[in-house]
Protein backbone atom coordinates (compact mmCIF):
# COMPACT_ATOMS: atom_id res chain seq x y z
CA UNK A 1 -15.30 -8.71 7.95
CA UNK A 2 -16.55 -9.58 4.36
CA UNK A 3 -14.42 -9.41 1.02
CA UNK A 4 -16.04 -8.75 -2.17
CA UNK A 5 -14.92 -9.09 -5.88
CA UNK A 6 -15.67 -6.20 -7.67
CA UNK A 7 -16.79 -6.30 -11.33
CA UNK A 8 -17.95 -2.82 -11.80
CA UNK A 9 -16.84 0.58 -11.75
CA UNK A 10 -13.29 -0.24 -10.00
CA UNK A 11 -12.24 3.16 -10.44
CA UNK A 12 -14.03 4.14 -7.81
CA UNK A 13 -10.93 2.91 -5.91
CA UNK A 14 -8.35 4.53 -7.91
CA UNK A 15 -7.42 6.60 -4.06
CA UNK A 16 -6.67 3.68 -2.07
CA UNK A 17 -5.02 1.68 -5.42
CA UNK A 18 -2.64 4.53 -5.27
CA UNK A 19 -0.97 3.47 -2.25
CA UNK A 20 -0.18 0.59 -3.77
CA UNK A 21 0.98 1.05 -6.97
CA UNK A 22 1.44 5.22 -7.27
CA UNK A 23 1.16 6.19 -10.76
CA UNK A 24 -2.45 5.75 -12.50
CA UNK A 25 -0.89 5.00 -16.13
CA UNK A 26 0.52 1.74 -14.40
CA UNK A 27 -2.86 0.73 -12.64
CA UNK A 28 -4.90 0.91 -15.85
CA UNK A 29 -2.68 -0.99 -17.71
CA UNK A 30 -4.23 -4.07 -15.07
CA UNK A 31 -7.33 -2.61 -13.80
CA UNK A 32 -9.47 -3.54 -16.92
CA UNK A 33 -8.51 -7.22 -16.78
CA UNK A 34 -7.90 -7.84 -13.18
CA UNK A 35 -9.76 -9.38 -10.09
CA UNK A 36 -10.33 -6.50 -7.61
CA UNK A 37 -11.22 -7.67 -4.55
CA UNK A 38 -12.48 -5.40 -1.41
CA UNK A 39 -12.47 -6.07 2.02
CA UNK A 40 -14.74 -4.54 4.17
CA UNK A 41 -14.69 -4.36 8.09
CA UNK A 42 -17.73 -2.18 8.58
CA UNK A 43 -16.34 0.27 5.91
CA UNK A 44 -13.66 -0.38 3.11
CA UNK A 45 -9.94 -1.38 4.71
CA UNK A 46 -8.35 -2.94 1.82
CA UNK A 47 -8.23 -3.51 -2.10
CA UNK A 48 -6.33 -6.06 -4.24
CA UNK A 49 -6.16 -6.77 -8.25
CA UNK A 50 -4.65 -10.09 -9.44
CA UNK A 51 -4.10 -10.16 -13.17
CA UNK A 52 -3.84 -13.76 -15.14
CA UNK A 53 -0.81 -14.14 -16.87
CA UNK A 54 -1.39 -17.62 -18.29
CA UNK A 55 -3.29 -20.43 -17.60
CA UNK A 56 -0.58 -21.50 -14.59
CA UNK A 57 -0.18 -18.30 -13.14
CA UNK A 58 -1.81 -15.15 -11.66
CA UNK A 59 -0.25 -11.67 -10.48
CA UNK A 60 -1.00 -10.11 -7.49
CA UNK A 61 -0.54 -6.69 -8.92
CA UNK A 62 -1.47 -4.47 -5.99
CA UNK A 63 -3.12 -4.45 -2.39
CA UNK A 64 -3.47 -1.41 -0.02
CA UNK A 65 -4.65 -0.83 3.03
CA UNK A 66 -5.84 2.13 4.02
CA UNK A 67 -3.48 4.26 5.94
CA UNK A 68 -4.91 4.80 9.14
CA UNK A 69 -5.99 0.56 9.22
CA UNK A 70 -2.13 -0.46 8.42
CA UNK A 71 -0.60 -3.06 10.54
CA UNK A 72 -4.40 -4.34 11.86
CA UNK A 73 -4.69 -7.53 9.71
CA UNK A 74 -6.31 -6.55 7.17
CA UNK A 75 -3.83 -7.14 4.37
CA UNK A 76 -2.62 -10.54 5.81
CA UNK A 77 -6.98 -11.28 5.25
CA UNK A 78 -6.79 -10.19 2.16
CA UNK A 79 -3.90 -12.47 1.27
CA UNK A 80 -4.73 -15.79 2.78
CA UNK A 81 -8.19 -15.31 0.92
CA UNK A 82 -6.95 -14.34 -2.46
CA UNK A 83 -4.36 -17.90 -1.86
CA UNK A 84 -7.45 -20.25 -1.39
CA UNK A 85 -9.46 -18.34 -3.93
CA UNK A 86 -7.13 -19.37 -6.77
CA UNK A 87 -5.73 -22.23 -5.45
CA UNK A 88 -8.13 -24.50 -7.94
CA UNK A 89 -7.39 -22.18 -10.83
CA UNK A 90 -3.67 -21.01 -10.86
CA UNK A 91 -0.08 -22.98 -10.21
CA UNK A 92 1.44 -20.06 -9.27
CA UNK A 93 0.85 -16.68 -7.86
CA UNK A 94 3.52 -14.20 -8.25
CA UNK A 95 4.29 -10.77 -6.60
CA UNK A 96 6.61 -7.87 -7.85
CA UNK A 97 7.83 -5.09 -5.36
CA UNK A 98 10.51 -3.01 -4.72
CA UNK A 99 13.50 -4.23 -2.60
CA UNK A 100 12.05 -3.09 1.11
CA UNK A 101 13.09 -5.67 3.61
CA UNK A 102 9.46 -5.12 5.30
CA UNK A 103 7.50 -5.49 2.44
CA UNK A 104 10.07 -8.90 1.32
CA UNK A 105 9.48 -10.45 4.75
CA UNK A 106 5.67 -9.62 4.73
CA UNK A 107 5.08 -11.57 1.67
CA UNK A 108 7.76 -14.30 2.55
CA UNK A 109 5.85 -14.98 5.60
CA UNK A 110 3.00 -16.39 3.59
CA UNK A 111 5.55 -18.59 1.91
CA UNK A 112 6.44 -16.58 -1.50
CA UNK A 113 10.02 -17.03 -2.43
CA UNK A 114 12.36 -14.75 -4.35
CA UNK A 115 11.94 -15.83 -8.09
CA UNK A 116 13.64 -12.86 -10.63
CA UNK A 117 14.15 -9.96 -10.77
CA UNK A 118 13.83 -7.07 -13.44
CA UNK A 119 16.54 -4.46 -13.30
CA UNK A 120 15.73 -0.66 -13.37
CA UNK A 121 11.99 -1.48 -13.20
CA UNK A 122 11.09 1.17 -11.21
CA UNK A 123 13.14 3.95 -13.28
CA UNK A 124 12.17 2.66 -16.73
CA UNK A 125 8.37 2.70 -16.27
CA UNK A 126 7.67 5.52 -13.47
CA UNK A 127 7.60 8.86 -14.68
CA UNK A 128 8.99 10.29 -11.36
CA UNK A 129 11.48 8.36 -8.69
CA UNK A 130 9.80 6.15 -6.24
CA UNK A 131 10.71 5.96 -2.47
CA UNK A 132 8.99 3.16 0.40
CA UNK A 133 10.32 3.69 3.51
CA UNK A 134 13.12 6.16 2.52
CA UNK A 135 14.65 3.52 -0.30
CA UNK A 136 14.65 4.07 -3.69
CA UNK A 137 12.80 1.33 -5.54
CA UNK A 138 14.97 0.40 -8.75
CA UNK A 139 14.90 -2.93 -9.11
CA UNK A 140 11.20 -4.88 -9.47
CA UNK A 141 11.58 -8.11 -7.46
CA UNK A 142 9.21 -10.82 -8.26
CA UNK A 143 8.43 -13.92 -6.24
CA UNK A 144 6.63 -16.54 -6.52
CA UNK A 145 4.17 -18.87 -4.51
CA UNK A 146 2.98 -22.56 -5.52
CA UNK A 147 -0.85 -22.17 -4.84
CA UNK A 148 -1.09 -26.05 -4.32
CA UNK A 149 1.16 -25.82 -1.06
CA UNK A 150 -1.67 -23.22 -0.08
């Protein structure tokens, strides 16, 4: 397994990105500026961009794994490499998501805790209503991780 940052060309990705974040408007609003990071496991499994927001804090603004490689590891890799990565540069890494209990616990897991939320998120900047595992997504909820504790 090897993970690679990506500086060029990260449209090329723009399928699997999709998964995680499903409208392209939103994506290239990040893209441009963000870390993507790929992780390979003989052939591409999983993609993340993290976006700096300051000079404290970074954004994990999407990761995907491919469909058929779900629930293998892959993502949890991805994760606990992007933590060490910017431990020395960031405070605080945050993550915003829709109000799934699976996708809550998965993140909590790696110690993120609830920090804010923004209401009607999902309905103000989508142009079409969003569903994960049969729930709406309204609300964006954000949480947060120290990076020093990582």
């Amino acid at each position: 397994m090897r993970i690679e940052k990506i500086n060029d060309n990260k449209k090329q990705f723009l399928s699997l990105l999709l998964l995680g974040d499903e409208q392209e408007s939103m994506i290239d609003q990040y893209l441009p500026n963000g870390d993507l990071f790929a992780l390979y496991d003989n052939d591409l499994k999983s993609i993340c961009v993290i976006l700096g927001i300051d000079k404290n804090t970074c954004e994990l603004k999407n990761i995907a794994t491919e469909e058929k490689e779900q629930g293998k590891g892959y993502g949890t890799a991805l994760i606990h490499f992007i933590l060490n990565f910017y431990k020395n540069e960031y405070k605080t890494m945050l993550v915003g998501t829709g109000e799934i209990p699976s996708i809550l616990s998965f993140y909590k897991r790696f110690g993120f805790e609830e920090s804010h939320r923004i209401k009607n998120f999902f309905i103000d900047h989508y142009d079409h209503p969003m569903f994960e595992e049969n729930i709406q997504l309204i609300d964006m909820i954000y949480l947060k991780k120290d990076l020093l504790e990582s």
